[in-house]
C-alpha atoms as a PDB file:
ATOM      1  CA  UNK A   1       2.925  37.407  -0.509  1.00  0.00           C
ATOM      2  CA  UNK A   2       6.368  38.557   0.320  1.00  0.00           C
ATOM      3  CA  UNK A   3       5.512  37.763   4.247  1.00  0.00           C
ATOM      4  CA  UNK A   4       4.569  33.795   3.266  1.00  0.00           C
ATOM      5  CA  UNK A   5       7.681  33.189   0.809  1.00  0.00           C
ATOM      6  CA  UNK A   6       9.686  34.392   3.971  1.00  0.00           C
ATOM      7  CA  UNK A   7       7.644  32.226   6.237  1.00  0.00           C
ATOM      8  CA  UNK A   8       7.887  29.031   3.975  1.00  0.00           C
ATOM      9  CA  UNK A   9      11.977  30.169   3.490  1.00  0.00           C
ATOM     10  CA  UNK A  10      12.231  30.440   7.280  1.00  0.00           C
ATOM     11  CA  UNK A  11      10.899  26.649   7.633  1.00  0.00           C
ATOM     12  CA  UNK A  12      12.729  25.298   5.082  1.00  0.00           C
ATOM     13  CA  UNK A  13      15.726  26.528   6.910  1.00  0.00           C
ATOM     14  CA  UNK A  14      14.710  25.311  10.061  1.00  0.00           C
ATOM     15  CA  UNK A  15      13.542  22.077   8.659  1.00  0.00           C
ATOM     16  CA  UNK A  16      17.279  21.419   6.400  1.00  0.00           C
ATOM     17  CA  UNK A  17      19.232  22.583  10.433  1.00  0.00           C
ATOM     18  CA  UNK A  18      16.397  20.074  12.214  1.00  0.00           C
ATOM     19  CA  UNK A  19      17.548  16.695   9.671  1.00  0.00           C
ATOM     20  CA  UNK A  20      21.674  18.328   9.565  1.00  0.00           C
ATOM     21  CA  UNK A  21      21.643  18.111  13.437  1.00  0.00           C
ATOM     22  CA  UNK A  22      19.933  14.605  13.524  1.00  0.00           C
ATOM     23  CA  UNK A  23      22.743  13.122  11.673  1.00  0.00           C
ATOM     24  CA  UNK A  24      23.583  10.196   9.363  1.00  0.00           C
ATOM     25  CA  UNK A  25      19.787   8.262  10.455  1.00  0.00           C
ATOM     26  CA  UNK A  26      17.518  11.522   9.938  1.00  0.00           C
ATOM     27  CA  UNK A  27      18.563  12.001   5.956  1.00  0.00           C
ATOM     28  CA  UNK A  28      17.712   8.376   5.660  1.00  0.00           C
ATOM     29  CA  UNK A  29      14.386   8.363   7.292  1.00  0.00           C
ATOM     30  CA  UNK A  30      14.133  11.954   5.106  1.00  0.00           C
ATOM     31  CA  UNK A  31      14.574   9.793   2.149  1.00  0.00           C
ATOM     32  CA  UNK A  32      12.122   7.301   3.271  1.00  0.00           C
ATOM     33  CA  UNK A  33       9.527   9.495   3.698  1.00  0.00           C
ATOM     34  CA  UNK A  34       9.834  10.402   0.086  1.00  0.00           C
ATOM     35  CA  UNK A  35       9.492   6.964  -0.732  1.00  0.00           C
ATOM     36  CA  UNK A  36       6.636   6.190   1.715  1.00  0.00           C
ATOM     37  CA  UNK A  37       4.749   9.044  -0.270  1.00  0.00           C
ATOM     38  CA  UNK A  38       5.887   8.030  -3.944  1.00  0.00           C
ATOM     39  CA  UNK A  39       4.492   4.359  -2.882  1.00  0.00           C
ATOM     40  CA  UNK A  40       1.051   5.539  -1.273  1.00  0.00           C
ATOM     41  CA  UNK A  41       0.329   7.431  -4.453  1.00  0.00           C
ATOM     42  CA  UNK A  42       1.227   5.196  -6.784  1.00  0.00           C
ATOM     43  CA  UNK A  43      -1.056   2.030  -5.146  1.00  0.00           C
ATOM     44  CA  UNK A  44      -3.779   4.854  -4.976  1.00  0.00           C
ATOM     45  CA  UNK A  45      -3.483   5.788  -8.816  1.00  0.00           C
ATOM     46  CA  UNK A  46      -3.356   1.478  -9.281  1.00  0.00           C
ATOM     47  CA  UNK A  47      -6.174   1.102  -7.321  1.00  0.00           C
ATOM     48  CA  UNK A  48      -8.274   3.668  -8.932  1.00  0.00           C
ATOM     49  CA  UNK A  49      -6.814   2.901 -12.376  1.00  0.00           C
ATOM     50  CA  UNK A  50      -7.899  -1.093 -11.525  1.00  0.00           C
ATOM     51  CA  UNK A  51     -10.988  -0.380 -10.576  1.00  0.00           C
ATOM     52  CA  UNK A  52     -11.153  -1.368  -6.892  1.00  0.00           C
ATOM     53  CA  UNK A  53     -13.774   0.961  -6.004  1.00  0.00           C
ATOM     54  CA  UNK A  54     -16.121   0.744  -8.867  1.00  0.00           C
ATOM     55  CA  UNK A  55     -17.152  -1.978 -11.183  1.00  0.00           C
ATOM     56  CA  UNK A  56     -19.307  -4.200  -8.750  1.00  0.00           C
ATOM     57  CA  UNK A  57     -22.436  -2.685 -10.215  1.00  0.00           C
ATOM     58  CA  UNK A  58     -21.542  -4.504 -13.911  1.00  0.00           C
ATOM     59  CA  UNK A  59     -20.333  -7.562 -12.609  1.00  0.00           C
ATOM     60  CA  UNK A  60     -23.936  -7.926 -10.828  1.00  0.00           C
ATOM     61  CA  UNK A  61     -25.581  -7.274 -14.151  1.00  0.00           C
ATOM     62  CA  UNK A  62     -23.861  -9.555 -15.911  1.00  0.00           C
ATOM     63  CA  UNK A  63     -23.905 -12.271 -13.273  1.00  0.00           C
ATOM     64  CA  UNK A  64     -27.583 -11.703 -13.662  1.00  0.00           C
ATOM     65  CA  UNK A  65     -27.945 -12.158 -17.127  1.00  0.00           C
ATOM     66  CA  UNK A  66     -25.435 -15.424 -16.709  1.00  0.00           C
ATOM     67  CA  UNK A  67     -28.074 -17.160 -13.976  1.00  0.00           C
ATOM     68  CA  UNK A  68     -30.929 -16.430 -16.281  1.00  0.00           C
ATOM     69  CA  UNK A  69     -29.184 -18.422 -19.571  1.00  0.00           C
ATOM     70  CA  UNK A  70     -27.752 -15.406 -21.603  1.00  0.00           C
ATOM     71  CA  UNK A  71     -24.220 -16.297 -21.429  1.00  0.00           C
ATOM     72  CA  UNK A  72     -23.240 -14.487 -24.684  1.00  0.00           C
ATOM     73  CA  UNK A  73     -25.183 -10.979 -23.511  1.00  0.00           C
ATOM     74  CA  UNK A  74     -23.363 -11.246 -20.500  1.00  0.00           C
ATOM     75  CA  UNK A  75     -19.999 -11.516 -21.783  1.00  0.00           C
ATOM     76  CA  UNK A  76     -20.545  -8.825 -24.307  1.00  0.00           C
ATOM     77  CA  UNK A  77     -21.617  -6.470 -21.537  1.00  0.00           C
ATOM     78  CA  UNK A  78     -18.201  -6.759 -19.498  1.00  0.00           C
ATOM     79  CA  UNK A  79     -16.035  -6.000 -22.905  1.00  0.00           C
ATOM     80  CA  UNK A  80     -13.776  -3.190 -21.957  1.00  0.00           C
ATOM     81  CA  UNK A  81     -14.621  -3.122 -18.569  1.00  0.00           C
ATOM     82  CA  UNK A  82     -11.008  -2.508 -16.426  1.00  0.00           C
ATOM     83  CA  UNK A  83     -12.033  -3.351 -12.476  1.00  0.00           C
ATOM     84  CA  UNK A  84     -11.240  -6.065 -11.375  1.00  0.00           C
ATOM     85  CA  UNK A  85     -14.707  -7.768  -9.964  1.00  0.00           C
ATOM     86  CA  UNK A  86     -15.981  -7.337 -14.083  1.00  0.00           C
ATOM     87  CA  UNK A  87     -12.645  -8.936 -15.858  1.00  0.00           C
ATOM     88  CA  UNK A  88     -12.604 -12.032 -13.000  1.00  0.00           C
ATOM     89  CA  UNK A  89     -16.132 -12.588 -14.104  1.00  0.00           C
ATOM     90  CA  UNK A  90     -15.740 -12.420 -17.697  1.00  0.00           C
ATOM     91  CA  UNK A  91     -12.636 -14.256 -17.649  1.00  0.00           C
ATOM     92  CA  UNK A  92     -14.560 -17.180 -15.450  1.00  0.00           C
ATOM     93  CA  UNK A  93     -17.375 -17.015 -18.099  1.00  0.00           C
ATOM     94  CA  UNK A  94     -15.109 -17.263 -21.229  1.00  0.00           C
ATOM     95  CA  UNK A  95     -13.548 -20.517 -19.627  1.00  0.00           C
ATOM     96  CA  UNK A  96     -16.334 -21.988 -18.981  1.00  0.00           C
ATOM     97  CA  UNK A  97     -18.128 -21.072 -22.696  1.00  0.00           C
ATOM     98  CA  UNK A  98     -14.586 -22.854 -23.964  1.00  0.00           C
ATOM     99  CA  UNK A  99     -15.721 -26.449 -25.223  1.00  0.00           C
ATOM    100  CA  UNK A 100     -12.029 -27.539 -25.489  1.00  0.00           C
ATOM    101  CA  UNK A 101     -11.638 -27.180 -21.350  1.00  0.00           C
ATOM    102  CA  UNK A 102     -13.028 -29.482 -19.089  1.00  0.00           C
ATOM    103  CA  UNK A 103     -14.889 -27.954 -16.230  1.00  0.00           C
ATOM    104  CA  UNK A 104     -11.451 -28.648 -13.995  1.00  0.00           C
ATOM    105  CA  UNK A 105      -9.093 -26.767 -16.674  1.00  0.00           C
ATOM    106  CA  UNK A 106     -11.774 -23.963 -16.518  1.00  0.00           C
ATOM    107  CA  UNK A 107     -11.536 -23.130 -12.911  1.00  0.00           C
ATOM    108  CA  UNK A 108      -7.896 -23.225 -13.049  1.00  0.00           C
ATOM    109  CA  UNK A 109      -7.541 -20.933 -16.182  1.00  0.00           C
ATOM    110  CA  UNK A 110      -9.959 -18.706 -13.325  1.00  0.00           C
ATOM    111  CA  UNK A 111      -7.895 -19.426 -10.851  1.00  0.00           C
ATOM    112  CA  UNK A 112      -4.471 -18.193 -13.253  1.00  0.00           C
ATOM    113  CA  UNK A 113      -6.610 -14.966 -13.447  1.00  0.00           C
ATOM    114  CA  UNK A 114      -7.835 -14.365 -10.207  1.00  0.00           C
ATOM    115  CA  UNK A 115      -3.997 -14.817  -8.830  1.00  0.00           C
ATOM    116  CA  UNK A 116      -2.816 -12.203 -11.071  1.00  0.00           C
ATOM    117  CA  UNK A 117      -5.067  -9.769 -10.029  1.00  0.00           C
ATOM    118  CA  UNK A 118      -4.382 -10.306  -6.647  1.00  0.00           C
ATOM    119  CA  UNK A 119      -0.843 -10.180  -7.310  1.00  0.00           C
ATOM    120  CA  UNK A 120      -1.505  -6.864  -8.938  1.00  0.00           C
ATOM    121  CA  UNK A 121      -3.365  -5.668  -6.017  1.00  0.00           C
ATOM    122  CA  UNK A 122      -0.904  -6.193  -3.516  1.00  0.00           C
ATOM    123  CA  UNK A 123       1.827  -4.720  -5.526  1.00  0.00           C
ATOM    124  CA  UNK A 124       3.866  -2.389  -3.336  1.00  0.00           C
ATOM    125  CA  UNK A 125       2.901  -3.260  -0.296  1.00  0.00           C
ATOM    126  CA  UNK A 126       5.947  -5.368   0.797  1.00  0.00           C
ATOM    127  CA  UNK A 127       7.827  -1.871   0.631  1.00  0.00           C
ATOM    128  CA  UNK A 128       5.498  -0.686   2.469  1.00  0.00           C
ATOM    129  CA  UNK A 129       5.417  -3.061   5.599  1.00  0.00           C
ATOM    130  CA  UNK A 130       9.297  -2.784   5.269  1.00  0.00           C
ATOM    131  CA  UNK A 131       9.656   0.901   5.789  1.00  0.00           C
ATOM    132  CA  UNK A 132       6.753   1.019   8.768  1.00  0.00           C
ATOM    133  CA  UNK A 133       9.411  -1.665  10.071  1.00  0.00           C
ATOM    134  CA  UNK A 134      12.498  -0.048   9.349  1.00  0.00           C
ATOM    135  CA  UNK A 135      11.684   3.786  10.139  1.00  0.00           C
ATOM    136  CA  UNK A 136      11.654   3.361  13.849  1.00  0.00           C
ATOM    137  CA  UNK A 137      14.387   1.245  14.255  1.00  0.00           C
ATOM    138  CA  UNK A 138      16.673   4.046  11.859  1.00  0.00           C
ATOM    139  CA  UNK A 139      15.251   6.396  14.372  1.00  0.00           C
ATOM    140  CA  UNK A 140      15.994   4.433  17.442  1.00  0.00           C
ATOM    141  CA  UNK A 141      19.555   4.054  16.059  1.00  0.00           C
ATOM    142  CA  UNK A 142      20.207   8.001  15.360  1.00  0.00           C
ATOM    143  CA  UNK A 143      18.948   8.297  19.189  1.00  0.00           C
ATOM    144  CA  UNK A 144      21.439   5.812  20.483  1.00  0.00           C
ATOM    145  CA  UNK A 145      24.387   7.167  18.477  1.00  0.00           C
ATOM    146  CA  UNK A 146      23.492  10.578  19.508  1.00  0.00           C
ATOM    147  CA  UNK A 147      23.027   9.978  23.154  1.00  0.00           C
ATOM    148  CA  UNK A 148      26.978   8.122  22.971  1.00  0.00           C
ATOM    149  CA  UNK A 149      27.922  11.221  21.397  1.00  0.00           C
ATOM    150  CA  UNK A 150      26.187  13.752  24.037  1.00  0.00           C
ATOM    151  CA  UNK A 151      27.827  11.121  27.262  1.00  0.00           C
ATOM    152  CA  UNK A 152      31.144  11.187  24.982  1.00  0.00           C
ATOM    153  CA  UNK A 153      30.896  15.427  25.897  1.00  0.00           C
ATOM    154  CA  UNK A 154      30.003  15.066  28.909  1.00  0.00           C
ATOM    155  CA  UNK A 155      32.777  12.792  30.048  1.00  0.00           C
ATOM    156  CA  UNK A 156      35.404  14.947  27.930  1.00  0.00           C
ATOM    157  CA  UNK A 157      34.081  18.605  29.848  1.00  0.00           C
ATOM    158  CA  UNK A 158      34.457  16.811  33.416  1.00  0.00           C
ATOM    159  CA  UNK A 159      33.419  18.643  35.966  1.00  0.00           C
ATOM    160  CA  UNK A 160      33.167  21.778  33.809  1.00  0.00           C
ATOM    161  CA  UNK A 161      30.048  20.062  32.627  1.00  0.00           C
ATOM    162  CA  UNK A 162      27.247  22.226  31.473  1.00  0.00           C
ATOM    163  CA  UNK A 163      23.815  21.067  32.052  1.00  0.00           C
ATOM    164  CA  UNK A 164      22.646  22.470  28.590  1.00  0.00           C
ATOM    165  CA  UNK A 165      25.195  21.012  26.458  1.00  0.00           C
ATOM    166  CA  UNK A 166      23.709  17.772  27.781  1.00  0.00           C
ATOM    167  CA  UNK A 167      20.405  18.419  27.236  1.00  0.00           C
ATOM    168  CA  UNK A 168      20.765  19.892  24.074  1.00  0.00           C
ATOM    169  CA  UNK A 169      22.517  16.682  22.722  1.00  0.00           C
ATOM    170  CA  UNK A 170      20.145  14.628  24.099  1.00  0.00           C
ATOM    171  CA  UNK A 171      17.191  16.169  21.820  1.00  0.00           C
ATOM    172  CA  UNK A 172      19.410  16.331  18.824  1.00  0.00           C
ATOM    173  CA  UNK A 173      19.258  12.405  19.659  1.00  0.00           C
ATOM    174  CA  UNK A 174      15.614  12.036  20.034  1.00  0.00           C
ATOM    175  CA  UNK A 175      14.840  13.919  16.952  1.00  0.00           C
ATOM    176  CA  UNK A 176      15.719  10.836  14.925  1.00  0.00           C
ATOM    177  CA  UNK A 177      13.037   9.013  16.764  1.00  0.00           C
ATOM    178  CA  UNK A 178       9.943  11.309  16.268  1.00  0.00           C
ATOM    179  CA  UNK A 179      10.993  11.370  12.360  1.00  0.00           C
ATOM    180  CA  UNK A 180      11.255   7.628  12.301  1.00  0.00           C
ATOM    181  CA  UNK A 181       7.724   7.364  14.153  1.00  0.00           C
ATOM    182  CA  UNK A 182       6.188  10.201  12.230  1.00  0.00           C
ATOM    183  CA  UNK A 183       7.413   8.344   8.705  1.00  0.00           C
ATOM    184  CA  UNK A 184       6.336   4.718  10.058  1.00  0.00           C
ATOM    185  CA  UNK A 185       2.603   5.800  11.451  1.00  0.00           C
ATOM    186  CA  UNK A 186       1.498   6.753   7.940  1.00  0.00           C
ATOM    187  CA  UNK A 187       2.962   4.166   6.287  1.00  0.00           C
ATOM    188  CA  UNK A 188       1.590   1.357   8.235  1.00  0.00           C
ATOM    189  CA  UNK A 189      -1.805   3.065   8.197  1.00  0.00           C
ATOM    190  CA  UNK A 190      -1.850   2.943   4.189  1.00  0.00           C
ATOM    191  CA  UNK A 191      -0.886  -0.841   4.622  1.00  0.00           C
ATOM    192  CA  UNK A 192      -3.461  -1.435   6.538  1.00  0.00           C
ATOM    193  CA  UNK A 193      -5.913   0.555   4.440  1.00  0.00           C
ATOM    194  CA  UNK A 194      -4.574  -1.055   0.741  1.00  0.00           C
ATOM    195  CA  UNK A 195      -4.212  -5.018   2.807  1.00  0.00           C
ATOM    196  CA  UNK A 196      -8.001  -4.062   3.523  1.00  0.00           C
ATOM    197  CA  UNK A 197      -9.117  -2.930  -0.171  1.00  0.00           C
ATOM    198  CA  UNK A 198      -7.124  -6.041  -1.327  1.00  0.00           C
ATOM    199  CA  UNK A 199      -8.962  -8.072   0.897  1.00  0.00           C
ATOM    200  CA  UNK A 200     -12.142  -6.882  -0.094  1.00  0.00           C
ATOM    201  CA  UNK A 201     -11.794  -7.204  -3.685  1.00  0.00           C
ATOM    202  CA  UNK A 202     -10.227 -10.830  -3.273  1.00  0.00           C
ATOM    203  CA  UNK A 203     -14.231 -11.399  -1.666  1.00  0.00           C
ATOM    204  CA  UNK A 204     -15.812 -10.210  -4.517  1.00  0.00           C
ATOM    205  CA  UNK A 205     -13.477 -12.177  -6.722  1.00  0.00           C
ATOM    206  CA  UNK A 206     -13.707 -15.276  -5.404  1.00  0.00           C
ATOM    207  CA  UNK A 207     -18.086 -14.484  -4.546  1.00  0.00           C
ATOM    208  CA  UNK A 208     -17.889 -13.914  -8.882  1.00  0.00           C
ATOM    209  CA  UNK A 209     -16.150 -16.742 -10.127  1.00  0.00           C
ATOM    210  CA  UNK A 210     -18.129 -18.877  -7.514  1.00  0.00           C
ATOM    211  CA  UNK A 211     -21.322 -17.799  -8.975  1.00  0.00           C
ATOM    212  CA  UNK A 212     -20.342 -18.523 -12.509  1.00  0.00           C
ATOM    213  CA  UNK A 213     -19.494 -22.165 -11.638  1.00  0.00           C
ATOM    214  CA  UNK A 214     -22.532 -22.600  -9.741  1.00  0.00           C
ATOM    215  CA  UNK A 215     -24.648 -21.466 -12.315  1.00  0.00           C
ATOM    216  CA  UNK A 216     -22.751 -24.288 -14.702  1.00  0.00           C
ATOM    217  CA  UNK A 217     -22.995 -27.122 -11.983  1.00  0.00           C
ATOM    218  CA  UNK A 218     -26.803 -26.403 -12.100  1.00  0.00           C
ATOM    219  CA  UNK A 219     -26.984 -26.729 -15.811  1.00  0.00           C
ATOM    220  CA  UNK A 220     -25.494 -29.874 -15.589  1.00  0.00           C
ATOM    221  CA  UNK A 221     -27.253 -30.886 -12.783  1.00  0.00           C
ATOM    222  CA  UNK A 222     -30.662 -31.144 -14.874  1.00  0.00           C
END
């Protein structure tokens, strides 16, 4: 136990010299990477909480019960539900069960719905897309200043140059560049994971409230 508490000590060190050497850009890209983590575990905890993964089953159901004429049933079956696919639905059926909206007003009272849930489910991910954006070029910055910075030695020692001093600047310098890529890689691949969920649910949203209608549009059809 002792042994691993020195381990983890001895890479905390390292880790605290590794961001001190990489100057100004590296603590901001540390700080980013905070945020990048805060932000992917909050849209998880929204998603989950929302419902994005679940909820399809009860929408079905109730769409069911809607086609075959037992619009009350199927309302009463999607009270309390919290995904998103369910609440669309039941909002779309409420509308349309409201005499005092015409079937134009309905689909937009839908439509109010359905465009706050989206708006919900793409919460945070402007953030996002900004820090896969910005991390690089932070990094790419830190590398520039601290290649001037190794040249500026290098010009000041003359010909009393040493070869390591050189080098060793230069990967001080890149270090700010593998942080910015390592903090930008997993941020753009949760974008492109929560864009996709979002997506997906937007289908089923818009395959729900479509089904409603065309169940009324029948109706009034005969």
């Amino acid at each position: 136990m002792d042994g691993l508490t020195l381990s983890l000590s001895g890479k905390l060190v390292e880790a605290v010299e590794l961001i001190r050497l990489g100057g100004p850009s590296i603590w901001a890209i540390a700080a980013l990477s905070v945020l990048t983590l805060a932000l992917i575990l909050w849209k998880v905890w929204r998603l989950v909480r929302g419902g994005a993964w679940a909820g399809q089953a009860s929408a079905n159901r109730a769409l069911g019960m809607w086609a075959s004429g037992n619009g009350p049933e199927a309302v009463r079956s999607l009270v309390g539900r919290r995904a998103y696919g369910p609440r669309l639905v039941r909002a779309a059926m409420l509308a349309r069960q409201d005499t005092s909206l015409t079937d134009d007003a309905a689909r937009e009272e839908t439509e109010r719905v359905a465009r706050q849930m989206l708006a919900d489910l793409r919460s945070g991910l402007r953030p996002l897309e900004l820090i896969a954006t910005t991390a690089p070029l932070l990094g790419l910055l830190g590398t520039v200043l601290g290649m001037i910075s190794a040249f500026q030695t290098l010009q000041e020692a003359g010909g009393a140059a040493d070869p390591s001093m050189l080098a060793g600047g230069i990967w001080e310098a890149l270090l700010t560049t593998a942080a910015g890529m390592a903090v930008a890689i997993p941020a753009s691949v949760a974008l492109t994971w929560f864009e996709a969920v979002a997506d997906r649910v937007r289908l089923q949203l818009e395959d729900g409230a479509t089904r409603v209608f065309l169940r009324t549009d029948a109706i009034a059809a005969e």
